[in-house]
N, C-alpha and C. Protein backbone atom coordinates (compact mmCIF):
# COMPACT_ATOMS: atom_id res chain seq x y z
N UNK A 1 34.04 146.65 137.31
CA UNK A 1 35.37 147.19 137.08
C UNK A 1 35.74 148.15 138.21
N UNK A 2 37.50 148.48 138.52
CA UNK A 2 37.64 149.35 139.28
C UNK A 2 37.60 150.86 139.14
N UNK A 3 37.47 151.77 139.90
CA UNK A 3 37.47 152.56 139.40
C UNK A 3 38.68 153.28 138.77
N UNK A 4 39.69 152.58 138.69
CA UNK A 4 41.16 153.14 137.62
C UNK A 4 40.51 152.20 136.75
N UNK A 5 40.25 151.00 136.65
CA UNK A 5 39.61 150.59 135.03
C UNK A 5 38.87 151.41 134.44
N UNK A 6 38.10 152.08 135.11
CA UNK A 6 37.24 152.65 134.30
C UNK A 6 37.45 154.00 133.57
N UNK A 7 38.06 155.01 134.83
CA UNK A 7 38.95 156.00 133.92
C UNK A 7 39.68 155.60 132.68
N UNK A 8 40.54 154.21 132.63
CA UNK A 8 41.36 153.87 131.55
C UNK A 8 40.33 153.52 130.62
N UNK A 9 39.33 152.78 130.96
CA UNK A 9 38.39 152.59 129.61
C UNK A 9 37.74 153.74 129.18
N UNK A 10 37.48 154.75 129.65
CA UNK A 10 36.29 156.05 129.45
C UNK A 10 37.37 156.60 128.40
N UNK A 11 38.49 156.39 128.46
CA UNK A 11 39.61 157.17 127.88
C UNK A 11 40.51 156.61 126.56
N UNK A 12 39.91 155.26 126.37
CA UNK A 12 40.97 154.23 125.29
C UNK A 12 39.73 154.89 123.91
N UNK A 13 40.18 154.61 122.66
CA UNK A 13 39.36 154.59 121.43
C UNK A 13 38.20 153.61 121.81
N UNK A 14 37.32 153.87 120.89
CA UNK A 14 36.66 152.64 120.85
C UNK A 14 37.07 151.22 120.36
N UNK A 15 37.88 151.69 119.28
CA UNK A 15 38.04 149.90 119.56
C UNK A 15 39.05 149.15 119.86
N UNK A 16 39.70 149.98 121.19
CA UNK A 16 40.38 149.23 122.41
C UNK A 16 39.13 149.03 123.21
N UNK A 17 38.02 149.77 123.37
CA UNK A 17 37.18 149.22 124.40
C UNK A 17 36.59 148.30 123.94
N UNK A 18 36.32 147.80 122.49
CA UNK A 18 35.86 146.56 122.35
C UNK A 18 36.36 145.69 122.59
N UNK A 19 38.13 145.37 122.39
CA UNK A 19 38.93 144.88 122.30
C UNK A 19 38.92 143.97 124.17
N UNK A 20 38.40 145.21 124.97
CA UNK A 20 38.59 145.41 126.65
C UNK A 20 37.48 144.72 127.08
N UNK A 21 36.45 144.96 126.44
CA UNK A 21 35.39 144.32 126.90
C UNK A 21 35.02 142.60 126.62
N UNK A 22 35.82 142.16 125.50
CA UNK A 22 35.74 141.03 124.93
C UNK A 22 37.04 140.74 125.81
N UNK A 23 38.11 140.99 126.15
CA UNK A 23 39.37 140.71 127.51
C UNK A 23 38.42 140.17 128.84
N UNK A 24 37.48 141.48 129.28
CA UNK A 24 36.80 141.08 130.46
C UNK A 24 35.94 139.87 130.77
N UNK A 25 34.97 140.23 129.34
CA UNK A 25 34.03 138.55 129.25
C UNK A 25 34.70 137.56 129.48
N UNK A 26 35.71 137.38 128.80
CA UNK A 26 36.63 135.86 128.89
C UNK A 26 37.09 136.08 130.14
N UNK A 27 37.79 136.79 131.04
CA UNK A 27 38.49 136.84 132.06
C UNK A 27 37.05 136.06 133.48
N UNK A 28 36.11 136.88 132.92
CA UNK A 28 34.44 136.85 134.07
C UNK A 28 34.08 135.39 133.33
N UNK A 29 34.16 135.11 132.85
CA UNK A 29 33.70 133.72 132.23
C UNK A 29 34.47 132.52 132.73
N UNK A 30 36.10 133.02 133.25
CA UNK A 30 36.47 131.78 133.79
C UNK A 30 36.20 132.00 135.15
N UNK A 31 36.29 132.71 135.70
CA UNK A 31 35.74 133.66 137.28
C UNK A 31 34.91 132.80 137.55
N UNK A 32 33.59 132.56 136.89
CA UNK A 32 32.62 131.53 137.50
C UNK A 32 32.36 130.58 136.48
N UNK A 33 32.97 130.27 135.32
CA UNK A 33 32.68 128.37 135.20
C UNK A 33 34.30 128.08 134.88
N UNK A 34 35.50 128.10 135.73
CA UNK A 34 36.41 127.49 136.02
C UNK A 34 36.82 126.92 137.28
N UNK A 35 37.72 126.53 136.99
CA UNK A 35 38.25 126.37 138.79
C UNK A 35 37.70 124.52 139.13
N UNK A 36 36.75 124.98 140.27
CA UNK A 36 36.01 123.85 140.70
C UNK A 36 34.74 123.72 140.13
N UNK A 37 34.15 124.86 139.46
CA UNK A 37 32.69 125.23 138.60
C UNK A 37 32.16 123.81 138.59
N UNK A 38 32.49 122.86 138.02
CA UNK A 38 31.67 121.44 137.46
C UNK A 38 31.52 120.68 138.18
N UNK A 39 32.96 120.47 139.61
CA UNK A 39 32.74 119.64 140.31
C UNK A 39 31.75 120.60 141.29
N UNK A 40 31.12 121.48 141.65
CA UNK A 40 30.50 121.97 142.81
C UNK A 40 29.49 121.67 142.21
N UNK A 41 28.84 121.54 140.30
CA UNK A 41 27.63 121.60 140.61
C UNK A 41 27.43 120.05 140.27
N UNK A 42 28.22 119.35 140.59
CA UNK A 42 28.14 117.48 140.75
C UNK A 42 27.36 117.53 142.04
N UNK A 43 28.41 118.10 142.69
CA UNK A 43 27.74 118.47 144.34
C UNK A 43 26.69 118.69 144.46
N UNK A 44 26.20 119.74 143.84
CA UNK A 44 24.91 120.16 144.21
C UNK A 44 24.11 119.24 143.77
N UNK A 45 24.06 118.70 142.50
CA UNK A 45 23.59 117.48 142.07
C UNK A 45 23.02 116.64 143.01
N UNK A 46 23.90 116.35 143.48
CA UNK A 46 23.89 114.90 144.36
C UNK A 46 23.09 115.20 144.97
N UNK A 47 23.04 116.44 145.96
CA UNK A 47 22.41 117.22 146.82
C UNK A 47 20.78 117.10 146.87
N UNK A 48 20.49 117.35 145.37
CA UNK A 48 19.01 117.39 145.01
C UNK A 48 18.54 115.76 145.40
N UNK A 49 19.09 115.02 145.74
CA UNK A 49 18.35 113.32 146.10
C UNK A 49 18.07 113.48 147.53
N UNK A 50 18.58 114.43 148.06
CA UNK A 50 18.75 114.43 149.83
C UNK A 50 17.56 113.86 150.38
N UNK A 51 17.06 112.95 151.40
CA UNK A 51 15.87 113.15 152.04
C UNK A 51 15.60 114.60 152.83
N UNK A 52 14.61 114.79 153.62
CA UNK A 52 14.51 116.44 154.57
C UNK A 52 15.33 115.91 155.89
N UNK A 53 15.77 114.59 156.40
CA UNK A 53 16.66 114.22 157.36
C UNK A 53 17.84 114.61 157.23
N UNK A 54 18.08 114.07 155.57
CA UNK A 54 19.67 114.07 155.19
C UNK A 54 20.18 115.65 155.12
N UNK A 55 19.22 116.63 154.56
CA UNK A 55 19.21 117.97 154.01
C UNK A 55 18.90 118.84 155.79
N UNK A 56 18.93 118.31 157.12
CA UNK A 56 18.48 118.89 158.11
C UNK A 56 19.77 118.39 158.32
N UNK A 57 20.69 117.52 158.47
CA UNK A 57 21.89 117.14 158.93
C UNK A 57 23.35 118.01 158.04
N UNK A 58 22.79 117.81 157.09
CA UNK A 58 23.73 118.36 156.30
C UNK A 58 23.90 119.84 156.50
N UNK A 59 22.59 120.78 156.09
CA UNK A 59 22.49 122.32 157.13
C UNK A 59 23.26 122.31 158.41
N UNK A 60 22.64 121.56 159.31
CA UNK A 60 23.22 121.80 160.79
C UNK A 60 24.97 121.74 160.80
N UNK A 61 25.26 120.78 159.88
CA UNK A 61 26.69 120.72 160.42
C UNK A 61 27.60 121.99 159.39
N UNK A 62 26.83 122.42 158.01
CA UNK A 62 27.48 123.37 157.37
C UNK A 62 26.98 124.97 158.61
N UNK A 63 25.74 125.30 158.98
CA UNK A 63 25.65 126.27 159.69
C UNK A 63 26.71 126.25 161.07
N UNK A 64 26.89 125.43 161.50
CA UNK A 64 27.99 125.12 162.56
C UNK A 64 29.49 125.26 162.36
N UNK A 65 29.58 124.75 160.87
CA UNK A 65 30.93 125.07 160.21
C UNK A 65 31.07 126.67 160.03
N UNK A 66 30.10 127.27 159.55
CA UNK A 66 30.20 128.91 159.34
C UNK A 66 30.78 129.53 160.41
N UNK A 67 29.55 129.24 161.56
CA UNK A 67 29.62 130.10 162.91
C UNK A 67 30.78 129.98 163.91
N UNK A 68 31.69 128.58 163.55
CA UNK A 68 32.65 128.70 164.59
C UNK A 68 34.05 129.36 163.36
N UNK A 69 33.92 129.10 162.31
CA UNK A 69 34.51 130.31 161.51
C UNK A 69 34.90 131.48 161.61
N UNK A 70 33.42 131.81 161.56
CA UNK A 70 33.21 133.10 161.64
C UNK A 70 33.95 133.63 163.47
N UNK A 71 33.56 132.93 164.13
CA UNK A 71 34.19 133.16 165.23
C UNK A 71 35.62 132.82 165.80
N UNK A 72 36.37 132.53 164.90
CA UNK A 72 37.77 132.14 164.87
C UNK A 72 38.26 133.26 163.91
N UNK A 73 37.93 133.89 162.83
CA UNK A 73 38.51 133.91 161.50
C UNK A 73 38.07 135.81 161.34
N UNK A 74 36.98 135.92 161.40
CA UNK A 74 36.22 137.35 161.35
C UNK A 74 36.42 138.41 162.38
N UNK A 75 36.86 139.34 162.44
CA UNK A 75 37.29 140.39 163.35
C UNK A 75 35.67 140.34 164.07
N UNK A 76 35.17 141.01 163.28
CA UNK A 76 33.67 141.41 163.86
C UNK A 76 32.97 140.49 164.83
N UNK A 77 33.26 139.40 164.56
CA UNK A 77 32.54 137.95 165.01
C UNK A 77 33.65 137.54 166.60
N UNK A 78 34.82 137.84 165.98
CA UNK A 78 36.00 137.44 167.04
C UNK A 78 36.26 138.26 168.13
N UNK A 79 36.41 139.58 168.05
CA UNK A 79 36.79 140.51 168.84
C UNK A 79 35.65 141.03 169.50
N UNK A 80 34.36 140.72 169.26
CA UNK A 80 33.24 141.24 169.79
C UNK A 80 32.10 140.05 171.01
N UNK A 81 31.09 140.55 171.01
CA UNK A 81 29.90 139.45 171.22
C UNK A 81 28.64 139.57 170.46
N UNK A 82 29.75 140.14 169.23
CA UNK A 82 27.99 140.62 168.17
C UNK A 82 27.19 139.43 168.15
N UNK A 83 27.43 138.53 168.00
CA UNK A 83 26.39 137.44 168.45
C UNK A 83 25.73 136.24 169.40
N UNK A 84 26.58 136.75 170.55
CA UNK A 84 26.55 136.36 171.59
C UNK A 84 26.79 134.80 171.88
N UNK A 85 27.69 134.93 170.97
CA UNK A 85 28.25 132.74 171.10
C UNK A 85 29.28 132.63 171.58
N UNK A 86 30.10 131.24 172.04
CA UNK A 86 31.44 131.47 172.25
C UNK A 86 31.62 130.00 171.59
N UNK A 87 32.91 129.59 170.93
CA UNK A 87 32.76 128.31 170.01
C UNK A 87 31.99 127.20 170.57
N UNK A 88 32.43 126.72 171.68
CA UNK A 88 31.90 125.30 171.85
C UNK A 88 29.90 125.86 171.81
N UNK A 89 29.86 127.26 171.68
CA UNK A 89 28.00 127.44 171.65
C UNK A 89 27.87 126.76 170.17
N UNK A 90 28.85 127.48 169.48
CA UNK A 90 28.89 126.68 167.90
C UNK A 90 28.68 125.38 167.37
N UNK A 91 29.60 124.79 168.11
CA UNK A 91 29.35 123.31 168.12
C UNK A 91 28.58 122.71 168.15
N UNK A 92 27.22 123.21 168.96
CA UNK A 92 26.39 122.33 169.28
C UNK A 92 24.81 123.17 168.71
N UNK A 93 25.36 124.16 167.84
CA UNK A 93 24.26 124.94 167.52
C UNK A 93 23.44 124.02 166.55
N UNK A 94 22.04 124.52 166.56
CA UNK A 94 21.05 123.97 165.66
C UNK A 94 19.99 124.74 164.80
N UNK A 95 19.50 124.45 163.82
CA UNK A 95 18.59 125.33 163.25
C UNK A 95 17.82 125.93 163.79
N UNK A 96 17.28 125.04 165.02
CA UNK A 96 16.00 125.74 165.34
C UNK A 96 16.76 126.82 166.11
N UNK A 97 17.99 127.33 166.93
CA UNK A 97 18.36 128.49 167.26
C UNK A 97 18.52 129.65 166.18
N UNK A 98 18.82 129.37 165.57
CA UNK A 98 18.90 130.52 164.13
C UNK A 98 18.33 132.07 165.03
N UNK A 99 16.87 131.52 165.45
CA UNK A 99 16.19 132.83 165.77
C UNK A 99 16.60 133.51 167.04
N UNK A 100 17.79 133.06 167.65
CA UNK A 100 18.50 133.78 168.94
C UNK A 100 19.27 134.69 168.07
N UNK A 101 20.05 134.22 166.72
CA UNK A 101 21.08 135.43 166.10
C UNK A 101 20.59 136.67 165.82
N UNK A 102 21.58 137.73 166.14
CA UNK A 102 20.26 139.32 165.84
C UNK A 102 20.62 139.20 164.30
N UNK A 103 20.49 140.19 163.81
CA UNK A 103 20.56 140.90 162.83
C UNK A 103 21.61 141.77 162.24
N UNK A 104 22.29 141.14 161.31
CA UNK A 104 23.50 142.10 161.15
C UNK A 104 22.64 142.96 160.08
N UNK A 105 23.08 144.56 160.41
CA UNK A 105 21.96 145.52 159.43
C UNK A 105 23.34 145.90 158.49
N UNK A 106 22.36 146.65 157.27
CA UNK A 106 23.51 146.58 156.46
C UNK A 106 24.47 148.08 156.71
N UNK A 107 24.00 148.68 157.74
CA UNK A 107 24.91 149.91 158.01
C UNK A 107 25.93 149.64 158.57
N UNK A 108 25.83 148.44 159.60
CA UNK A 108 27.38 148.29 160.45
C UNK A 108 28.02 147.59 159.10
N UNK A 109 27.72 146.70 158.43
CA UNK A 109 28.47 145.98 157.19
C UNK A 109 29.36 147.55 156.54
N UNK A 110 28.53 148.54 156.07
CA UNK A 110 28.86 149.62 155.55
C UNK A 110 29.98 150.70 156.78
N UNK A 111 29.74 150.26 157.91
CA UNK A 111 30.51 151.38 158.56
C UNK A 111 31.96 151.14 158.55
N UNK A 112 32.25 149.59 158.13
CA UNK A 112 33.81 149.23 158.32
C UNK A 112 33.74 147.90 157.90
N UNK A 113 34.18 147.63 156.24
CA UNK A 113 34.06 146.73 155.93
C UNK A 113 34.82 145.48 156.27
N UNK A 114 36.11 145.95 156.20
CA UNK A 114 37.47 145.00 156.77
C UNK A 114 36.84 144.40 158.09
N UNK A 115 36.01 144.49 158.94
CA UNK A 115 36.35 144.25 159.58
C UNK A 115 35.08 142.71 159.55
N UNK A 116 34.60 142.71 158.47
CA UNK A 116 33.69 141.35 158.13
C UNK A 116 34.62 140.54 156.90
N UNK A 117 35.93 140.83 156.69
CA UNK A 117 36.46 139.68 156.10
C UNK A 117 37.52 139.15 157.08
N UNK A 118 37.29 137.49 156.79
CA UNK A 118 38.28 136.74 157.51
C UNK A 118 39.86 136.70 157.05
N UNK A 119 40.06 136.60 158.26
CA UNK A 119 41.85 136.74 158.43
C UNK A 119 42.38 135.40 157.40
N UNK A 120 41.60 134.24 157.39
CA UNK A 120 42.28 133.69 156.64
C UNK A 120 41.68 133.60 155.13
N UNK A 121 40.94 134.28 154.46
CA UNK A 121 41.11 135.05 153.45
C UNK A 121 41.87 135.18 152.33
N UNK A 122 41.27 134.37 151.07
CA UNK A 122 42.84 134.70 149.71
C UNK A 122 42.72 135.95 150.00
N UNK A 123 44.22 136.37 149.64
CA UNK A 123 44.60 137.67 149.29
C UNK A 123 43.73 138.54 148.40
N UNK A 124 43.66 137.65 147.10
CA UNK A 124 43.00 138.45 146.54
C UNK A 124 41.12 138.30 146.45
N UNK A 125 41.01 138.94 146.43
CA UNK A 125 38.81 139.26 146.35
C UNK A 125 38.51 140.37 145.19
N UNK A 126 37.52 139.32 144.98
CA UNK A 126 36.44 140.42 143.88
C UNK A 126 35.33 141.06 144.50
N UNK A 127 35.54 142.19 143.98
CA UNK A 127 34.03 143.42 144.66
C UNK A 127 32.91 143.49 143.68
N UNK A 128 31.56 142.93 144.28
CA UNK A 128 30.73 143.00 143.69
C UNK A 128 30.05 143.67 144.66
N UNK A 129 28.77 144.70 143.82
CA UNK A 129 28.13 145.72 144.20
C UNK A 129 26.66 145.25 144.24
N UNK A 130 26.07 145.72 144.93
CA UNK A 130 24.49 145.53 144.71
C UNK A 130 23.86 146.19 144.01
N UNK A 131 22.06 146.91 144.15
CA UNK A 131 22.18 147.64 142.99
C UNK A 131 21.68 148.97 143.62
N UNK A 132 21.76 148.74 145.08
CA UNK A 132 21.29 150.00 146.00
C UNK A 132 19.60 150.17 145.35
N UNK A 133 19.22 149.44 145.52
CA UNK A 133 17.48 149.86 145.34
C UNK A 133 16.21 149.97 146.38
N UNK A 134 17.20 149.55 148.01
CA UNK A 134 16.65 149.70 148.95
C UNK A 134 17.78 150.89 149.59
N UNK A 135 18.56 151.64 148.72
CA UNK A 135 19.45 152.49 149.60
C UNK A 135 20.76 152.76 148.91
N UNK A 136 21.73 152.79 149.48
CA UNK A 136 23.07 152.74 149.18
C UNK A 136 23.57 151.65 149.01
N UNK A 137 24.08 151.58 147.93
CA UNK A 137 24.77 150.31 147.33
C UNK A 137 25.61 149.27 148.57
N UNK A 138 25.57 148.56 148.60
CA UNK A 138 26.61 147.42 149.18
C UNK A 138 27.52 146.51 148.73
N UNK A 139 28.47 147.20 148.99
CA UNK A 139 30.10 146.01 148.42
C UNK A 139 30.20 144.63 149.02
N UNK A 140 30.06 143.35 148.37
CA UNK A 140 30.75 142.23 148.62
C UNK A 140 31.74 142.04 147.92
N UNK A 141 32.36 141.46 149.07
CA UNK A 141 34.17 140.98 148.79
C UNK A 141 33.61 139.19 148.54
N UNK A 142 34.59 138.38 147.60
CA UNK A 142 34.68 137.07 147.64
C UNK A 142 35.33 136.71 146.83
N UNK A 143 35.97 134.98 147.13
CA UNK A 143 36.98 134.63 146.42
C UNK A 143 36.56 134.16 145.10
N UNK A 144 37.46 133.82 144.44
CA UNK A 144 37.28 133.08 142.82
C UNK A 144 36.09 131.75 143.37
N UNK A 145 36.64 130.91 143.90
CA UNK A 145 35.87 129.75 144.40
C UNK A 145 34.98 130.19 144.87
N UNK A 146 34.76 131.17 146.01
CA UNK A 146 33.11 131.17 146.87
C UNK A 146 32.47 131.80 145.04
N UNK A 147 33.25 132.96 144.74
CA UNK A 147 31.98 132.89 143.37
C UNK A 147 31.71 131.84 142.46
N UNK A 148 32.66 130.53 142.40
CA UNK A 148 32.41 129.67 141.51
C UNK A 148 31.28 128.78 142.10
N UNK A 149 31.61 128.99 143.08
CA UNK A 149 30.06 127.93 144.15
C UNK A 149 29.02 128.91 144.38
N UNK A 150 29.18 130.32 144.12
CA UNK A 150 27.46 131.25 143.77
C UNK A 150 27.36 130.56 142.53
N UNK A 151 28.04 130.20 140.98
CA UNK A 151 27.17 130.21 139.69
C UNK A 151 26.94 128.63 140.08
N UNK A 152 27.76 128.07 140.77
CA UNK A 152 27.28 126.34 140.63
C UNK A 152 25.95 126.42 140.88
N UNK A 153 25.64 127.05 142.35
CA UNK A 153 24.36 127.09 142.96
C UNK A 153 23.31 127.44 141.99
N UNK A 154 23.21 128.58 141.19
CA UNK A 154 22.35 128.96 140.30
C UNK A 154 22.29 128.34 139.59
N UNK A 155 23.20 127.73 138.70
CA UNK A 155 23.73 126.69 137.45
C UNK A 155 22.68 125.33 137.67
N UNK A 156 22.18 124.92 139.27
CA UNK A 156 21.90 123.68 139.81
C UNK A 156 20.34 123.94 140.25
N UNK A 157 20.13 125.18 140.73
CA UNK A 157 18.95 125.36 141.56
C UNK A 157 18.32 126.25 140.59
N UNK A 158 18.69 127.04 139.43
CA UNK A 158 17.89 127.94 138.68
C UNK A 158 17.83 127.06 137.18
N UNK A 159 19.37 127.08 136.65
CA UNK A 159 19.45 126.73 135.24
C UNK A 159 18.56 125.34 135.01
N UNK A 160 19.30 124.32 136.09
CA UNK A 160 19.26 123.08 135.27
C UNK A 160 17.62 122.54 135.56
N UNK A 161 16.92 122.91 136.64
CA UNK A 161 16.20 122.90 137.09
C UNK A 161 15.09 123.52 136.19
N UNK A 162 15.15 123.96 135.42
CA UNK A 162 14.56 124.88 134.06
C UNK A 162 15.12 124.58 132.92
N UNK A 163 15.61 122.89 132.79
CA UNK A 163 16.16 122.32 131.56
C UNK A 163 17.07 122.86 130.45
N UNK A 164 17.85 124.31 131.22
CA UNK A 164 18.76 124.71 130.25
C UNK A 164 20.05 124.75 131.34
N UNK A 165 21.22 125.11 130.46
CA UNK A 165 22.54 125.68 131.27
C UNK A 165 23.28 126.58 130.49
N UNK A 166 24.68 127.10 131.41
CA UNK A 166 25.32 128.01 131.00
C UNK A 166 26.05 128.35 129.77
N UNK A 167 25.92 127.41 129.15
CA UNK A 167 26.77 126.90 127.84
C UNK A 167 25.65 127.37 126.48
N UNK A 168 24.18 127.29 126.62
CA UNK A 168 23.03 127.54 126.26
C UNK A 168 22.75 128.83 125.76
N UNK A 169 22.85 129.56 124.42
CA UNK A 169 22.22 130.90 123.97
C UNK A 169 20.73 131.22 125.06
N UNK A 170 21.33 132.22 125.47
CA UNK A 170 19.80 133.09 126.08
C UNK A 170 20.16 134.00 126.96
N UNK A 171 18.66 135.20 126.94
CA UNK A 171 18.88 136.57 127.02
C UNK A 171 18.67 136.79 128.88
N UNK A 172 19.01 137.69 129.04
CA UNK A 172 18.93 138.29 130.67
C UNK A 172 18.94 139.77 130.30
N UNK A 173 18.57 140.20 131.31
CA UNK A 173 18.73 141.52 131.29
C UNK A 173 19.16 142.34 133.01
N UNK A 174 20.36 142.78 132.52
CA UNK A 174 21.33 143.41 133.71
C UNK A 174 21.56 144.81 132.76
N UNK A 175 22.57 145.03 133.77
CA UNK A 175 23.17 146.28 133.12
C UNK A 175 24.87 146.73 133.38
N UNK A 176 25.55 147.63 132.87
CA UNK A 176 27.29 147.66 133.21
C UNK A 176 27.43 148.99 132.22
N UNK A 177 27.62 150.02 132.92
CA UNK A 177 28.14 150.95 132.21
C UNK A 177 28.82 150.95 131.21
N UNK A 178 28.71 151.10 129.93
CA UNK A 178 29.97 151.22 128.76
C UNK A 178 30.08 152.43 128.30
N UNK A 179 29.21 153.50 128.43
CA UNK A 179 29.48 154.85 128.00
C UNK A 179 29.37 155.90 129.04
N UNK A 180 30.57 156.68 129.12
CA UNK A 180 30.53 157.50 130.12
C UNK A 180 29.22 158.34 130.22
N UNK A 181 28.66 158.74 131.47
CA UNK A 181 28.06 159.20 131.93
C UNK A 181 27.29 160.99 131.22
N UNK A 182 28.67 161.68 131.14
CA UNK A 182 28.71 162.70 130.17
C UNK A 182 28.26 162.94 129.04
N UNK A 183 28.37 161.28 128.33
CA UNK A 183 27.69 161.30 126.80
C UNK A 183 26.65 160.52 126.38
N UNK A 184 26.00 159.64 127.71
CA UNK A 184 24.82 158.54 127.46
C UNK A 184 23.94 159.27 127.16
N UNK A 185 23.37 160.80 127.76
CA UNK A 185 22.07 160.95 127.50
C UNK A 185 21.66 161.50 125.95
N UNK A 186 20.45 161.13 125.82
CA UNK A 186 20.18 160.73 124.17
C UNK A 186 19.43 162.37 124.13
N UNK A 187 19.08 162.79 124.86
CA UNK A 187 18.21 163.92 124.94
C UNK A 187 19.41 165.29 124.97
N UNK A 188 20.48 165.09 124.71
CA UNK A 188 21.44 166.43 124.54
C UNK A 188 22.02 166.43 123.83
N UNK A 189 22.20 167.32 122.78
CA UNK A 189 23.32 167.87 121.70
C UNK A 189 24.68 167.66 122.16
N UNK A 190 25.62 167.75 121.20
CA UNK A 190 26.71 168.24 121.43
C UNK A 190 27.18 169.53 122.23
N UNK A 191 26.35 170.09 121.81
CA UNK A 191 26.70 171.79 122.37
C UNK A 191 25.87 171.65 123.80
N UNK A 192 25.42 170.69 124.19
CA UNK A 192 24.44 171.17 125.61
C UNK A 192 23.32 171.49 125.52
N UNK A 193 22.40 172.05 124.17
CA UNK A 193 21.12 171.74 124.21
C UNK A 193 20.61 170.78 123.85
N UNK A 194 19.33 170.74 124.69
CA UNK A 194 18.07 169.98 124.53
C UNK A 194 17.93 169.65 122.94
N UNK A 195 17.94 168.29 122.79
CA UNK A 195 17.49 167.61 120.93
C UNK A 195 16.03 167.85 121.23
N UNK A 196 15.12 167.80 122.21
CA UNK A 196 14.24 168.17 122.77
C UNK A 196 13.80 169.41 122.42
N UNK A 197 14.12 170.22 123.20
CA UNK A 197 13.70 171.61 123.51
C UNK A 197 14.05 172.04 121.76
N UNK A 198 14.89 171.47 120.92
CA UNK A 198 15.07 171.67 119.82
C UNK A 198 13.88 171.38 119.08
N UNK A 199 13.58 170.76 118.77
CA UNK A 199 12.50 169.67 117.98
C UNK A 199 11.13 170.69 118.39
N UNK A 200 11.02 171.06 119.43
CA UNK A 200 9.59 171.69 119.49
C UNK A 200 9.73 173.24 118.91
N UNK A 201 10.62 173.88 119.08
CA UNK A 201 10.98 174.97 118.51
C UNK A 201 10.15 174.82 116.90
């Protein structure tokens, strides 16, 4: 959520926030199994018959599709020589170069984000966060579709592949704030003391 969603939710009764949260599920539920959701994971489907020829051809020409992208479309990629290509290098790039590309670290990503989304770009993007456990969190931007082709991918390479899918009762464990910060901890009174420091008294 944004952060004006969240002020507005920290602030509705509770059961507008139930009301909000059962809004969001359905809203995040078509986010990644609508759209193209079924036909991408046909795709991927198919995908899984590949020989290692067919699956080395198919890479090369999608990594080739990225990089002259990225170098048409991406400020960072376009206006620079952060990676030292120029298109027609694109064209003819191959896996086994991979290991000439440096390293994008995640601080320049963090120093100026705009300037790693492409110009041609839906308007609108969803921000998803990481969980900062090597550091400071990291924002990705992406469209409805690139996220509907992240759950295909999982849907194809995790779910089905493990004889269940998305449609299927079963547990995960994540996490999403629902109670403000102020009142989660279980270890404080109302008044500010310790239920703790109480109890041993």
């Amino acid at each position: 959520m944004s952060s004006l969603t969240d002020t507005i939710y920290r602030h509705c009764p509770v059961w507008l926030q139930n009301a909000g949260i059962s809004a969001f599920g359905y809203a995040w539920r078509r986010r990644r199994f609508g759209g193209r959701f079924h036909a991408l994971v046909e795709e991927f489907r198919a995908r899984d018959r590949f020989t290692p020829e067919q699956w080395r051809d198919y890479q090369t020409l999608a990594l080739r599709s990225l990089l002259c992208s990225c170098l048409e479309y991406v400020p960072y990629y376009r206006d620079s020589t952060a990676i030292g290509l120029k298109r027609g290098d694109a064209e003819s790039f191959g896996l086994d170069d991979l290991k000439r590309l440096p390293i994008l670290e995640k601080e320049t990503l963090q120093a100026d984000s705009r300037l790693h989304i492409a110009s041609n770009a839906p308007r609108t993007l969803h921000e998803y966060s990481t969980s900062g456990s090597t550091g400071t969190p990291l924002v990705i931007r992406m469209s409805t579709e690139t996220h509907q082709k992240v759950s295909a991918a999982y849907e194809t390479r995790c779910r089905l592949w493990a004889g269940v899918n998305h449609t299927m009762r079963r547990a995960m464990i994540g996490g999403r704030m629902v109670v403000p910060r102020a009142v989660s901890r279980r270890d404080l009174a109302p008044t500010g003391k310790s239920l703790i420091g109480e109890t041993r008294q």
